[in-house]
C-alpha atoms as a PDB file:
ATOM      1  CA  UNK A   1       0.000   0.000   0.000  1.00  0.00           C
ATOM      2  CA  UNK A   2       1.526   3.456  -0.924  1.00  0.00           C
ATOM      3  CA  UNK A   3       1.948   5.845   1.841  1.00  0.00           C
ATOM      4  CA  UNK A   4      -0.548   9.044   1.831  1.00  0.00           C
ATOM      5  CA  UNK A   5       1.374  12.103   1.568  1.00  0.00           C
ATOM      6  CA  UNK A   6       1.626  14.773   4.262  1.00  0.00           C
ATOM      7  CA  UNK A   7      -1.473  17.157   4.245  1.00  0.00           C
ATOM      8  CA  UNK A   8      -0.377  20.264   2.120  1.00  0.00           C
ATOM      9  CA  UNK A   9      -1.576  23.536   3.510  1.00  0.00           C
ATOM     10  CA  UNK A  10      -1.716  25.089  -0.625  1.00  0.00           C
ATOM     11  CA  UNK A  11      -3.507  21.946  -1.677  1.00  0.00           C
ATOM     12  CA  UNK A  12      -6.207  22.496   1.395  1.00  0.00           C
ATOM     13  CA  UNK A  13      -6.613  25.909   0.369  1.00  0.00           C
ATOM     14  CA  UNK A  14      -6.942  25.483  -2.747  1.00  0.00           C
ATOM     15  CA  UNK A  15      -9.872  22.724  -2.346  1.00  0.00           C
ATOM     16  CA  UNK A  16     -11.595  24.762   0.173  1.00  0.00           C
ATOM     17  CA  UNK A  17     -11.974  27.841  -2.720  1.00  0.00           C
ATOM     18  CA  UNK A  18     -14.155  24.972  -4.820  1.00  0.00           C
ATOM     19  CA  UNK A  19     -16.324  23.972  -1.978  1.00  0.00           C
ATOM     20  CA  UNK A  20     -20.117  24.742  -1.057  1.00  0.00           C
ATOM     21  CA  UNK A  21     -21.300  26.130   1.811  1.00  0.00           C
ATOM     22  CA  UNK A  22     -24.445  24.398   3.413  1.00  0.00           C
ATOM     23  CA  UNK A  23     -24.922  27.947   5.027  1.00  0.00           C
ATOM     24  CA  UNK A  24     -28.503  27.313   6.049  1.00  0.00           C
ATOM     25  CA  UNK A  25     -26.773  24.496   9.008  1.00  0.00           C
ATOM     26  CA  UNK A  26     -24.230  26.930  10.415  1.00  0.00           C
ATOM     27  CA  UNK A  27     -23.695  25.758  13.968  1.00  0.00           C
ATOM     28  CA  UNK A  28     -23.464  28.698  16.528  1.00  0.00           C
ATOM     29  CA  UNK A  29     -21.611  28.348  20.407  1.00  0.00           C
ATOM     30  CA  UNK A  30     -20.441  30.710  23.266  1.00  0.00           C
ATOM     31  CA  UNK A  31     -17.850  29.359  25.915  1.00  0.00           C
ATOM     32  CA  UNK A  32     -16.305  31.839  28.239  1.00  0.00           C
ATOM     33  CA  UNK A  33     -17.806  34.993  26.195  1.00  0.00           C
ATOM     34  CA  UNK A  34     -16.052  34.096  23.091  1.00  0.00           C
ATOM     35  CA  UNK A  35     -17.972  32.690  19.817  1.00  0.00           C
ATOM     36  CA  UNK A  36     -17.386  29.704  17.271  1.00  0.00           C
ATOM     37  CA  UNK A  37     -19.050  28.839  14.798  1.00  0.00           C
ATOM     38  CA  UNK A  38     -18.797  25.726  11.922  1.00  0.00           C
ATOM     39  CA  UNK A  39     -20.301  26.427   8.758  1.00  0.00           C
ATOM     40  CA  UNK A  40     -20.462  22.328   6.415  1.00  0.00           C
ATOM     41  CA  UNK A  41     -19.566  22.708   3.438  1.00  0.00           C
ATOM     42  CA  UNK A  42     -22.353  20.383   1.155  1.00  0.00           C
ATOM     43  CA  UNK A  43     -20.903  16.883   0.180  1.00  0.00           C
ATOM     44  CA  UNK A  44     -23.474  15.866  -1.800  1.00  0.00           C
ATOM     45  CA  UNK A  45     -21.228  15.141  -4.449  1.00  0.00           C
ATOM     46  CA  UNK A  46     -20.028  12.190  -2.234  1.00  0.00           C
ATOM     47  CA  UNK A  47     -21.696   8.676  -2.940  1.00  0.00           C
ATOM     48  CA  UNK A  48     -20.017   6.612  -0.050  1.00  0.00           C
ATOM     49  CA  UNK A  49     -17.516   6.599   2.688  1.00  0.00           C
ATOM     50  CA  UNK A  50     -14.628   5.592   0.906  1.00  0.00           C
ATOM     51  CA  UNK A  51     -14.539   8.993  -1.046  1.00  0.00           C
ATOM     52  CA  UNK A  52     -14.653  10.586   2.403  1.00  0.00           C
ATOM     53  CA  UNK A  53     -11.819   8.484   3.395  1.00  0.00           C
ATOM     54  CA  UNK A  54      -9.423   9.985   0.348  1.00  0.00           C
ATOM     55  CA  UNK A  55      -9.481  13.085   1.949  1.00  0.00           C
ATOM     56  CA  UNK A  56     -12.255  16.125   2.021  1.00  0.00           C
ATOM     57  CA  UNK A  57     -12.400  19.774   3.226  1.00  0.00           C
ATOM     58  CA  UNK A  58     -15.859  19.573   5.102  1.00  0.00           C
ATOM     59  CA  UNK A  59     -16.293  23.154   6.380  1.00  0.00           C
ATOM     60  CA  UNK A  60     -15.318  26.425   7.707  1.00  0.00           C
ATOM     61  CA  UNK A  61     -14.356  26.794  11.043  1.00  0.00           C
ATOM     62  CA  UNK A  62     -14.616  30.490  12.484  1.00  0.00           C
ATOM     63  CA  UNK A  63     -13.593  30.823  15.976  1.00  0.00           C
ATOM     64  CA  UNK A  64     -12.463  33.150  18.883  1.00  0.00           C
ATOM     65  CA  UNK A  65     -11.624  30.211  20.996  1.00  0.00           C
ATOM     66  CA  UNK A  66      -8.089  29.003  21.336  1.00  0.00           C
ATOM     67  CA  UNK A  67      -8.063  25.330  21.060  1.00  0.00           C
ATOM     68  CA  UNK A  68      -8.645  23.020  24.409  1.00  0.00           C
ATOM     69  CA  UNK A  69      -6.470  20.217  23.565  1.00  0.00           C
ATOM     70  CA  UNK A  70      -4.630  21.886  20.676  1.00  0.00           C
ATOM     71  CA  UNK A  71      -2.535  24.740  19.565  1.00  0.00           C
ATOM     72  CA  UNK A  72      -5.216  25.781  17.367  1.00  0.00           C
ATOM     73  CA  UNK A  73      -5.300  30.077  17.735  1.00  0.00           C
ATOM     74  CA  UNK A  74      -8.749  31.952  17.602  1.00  0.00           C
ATOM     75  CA  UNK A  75      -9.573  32.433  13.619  1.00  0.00           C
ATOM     76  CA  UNK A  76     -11.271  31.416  10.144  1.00  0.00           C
ATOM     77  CA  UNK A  77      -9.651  28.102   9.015  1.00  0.00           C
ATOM     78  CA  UNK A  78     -10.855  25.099   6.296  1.00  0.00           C
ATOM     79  CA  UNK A  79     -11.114  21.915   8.221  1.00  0.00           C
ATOM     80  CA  UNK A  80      -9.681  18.359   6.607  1.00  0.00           C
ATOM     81  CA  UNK A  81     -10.728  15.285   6.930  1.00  0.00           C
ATOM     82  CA  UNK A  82      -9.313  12.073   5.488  1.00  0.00           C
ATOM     83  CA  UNK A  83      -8.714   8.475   6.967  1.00  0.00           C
ATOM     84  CA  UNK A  84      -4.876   8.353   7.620  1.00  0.00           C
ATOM     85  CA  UNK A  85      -2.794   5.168   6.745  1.00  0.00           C
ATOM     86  CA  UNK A  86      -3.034   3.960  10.128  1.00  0.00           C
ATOM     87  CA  UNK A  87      -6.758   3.739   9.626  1.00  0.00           C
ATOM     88  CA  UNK A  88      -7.215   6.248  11.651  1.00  0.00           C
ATOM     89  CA  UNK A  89      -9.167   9.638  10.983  1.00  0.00           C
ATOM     90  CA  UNK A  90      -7.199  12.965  11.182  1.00  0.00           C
ATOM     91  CA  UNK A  91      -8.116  16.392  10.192  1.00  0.00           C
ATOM     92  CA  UNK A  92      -6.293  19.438  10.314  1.00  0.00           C
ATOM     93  CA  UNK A  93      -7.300  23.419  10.245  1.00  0.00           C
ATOM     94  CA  UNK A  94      -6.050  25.196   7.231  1.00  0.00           C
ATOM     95  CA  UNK A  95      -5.617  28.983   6.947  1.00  0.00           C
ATOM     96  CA  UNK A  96      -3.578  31.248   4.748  1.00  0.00           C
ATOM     97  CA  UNK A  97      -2.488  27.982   2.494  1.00  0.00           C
ATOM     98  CA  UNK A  98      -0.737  26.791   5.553  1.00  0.00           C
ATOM     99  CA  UNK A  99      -1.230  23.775   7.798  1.00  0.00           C
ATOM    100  CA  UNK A 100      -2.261  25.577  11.171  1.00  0.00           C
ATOM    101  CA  UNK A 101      -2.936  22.710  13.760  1.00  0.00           C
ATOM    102  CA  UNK A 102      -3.767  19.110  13.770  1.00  0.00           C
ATOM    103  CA  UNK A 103      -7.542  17.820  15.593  1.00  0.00           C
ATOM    104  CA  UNK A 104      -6.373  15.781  19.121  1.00  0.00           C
ATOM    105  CA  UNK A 105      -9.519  13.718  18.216  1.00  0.00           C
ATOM    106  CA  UNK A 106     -11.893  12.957  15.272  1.00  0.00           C
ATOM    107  CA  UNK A 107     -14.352  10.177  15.120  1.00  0.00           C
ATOM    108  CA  UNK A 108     -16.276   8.933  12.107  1.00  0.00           C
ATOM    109  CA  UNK A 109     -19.587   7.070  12.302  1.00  0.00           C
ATOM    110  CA  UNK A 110     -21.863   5.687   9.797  1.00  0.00           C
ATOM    111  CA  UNK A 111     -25.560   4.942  11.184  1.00  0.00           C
ATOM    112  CA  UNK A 112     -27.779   2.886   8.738  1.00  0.00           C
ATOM    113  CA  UNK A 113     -30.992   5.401  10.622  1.00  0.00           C
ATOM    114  CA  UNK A 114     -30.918   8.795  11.569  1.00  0.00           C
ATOM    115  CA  UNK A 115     -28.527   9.512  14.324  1.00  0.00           C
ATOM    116  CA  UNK A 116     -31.756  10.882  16.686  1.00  0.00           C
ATOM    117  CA  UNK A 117     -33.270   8.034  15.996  1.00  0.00           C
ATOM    118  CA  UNK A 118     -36.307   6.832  13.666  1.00  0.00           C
ATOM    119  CA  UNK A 119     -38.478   9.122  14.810  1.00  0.00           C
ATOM    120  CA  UNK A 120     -36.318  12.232  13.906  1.00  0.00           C
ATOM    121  CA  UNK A 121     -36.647  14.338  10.162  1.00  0.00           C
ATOM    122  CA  UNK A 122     -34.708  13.196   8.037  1.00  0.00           C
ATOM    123  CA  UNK A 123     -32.856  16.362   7.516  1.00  0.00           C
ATOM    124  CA  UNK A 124     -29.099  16.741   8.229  1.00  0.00           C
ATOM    125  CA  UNK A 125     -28.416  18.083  11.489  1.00  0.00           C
ATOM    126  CA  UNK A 126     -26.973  21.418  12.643  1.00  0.00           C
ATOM    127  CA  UNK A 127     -23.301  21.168  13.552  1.00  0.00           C
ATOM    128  CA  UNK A 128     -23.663  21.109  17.723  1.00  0.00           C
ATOM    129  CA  UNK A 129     -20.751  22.217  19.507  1.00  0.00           C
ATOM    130  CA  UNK A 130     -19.118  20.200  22.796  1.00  0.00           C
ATOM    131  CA  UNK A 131     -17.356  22.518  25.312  1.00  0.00           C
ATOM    132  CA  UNK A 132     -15.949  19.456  26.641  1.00  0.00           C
ATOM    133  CA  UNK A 133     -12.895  18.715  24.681  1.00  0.00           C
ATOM    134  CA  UNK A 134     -13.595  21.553  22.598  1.00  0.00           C
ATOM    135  CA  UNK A 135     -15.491  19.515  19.581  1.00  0.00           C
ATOM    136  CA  UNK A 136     -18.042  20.134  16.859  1.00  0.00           C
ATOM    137  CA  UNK A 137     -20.560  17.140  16.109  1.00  0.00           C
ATOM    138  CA  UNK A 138     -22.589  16.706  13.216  1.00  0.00           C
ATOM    139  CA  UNK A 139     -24.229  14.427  10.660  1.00  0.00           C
ATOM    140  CA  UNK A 140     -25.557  14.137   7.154  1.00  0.00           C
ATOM    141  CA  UNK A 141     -26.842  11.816   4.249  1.00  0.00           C
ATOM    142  CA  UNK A 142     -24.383   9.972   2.818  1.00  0.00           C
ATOM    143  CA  UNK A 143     -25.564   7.095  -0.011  1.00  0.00           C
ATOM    144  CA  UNK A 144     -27.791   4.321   2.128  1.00  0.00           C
ATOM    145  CA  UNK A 145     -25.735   5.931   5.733  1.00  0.00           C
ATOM    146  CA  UNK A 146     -26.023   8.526   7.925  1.00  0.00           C
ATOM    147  CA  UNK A 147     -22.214   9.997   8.664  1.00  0.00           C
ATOM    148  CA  UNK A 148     -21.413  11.820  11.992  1.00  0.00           C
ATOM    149  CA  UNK A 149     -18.034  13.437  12.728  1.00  0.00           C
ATOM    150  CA  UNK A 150     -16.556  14.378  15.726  1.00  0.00           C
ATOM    151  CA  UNK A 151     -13.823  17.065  15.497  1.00  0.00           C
ATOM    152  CA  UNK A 152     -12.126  18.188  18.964  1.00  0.00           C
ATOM    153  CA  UNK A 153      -9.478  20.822  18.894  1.00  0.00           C
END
């Protein structure tokens, strides 16, 4: 199996100018007085996990919080996501065509029902933020699937 390359900061940016916004889901939080906010970018262009896996930006993070767990500063970045050779998903924040800081955490799910459960619209969820570990949750239709990511900075 060929090794993936290191995550290029130009190549991020560069991706993130040809995305969509889904700006109708932005998800808004306060901790300590200071905003964040996570703005999806659409993937409806994505048929199944796998094409996640190759690496995708997936939205905008806008923030005034320093990261918990990370040296992520307060700011506007792309966010990352691909599944690393390990297995393992990793995403990193993007700014300025440079790598800024990597996530201490992501998880990727797949749920063959809605994540709330059957008796929940079948809409895509807004993004909900965590103030512990500093994440940003969400969800969305992906083929047959449901796909929820966790991203903690």
């Amino acid at each position: 199996m060929t090794k993936k390359p290191k995550i290029d900061g130009q190549e991020v940016a560069a991706r993130a100018r040809q995305i969509r916004l889904d700006d109708q889901r932005t998800g808004r939080a306060e901790m300590a007085g200071k905003a964040s906010r996570f703005i999806p970018a659409r993937l409806d262009h994505l048929h199944e996990v796998e094409d996640l896996e190759k690496g995708e930006v997936i939205g905008i993070l806008d923030t005034e919080l320093a990261g918990d767990e990370t040296d992520l500063p307060p700011g506007r970045y792309s966010v990352y996501l691909r599944k690393g050779d390990d297995g393992s998903w990793e995403a990193v924040a993007e700014a300025d065509g440079r790598i800024v800081s990597k996530a201490a955490r992501v998880t990727v799910r797949t749920h063959e029902e809605h994540p709330k459960g059957k008796e929940a619209p079948g809409e895509a969820l807004l993004p909900e933020f965590r103030p512990k570990g500093w994440c940003w949750w969400w969800c969305w239709p992906l083929g047959p699937f449901w796909v929820c990511i966790l991203v903690c900075w």
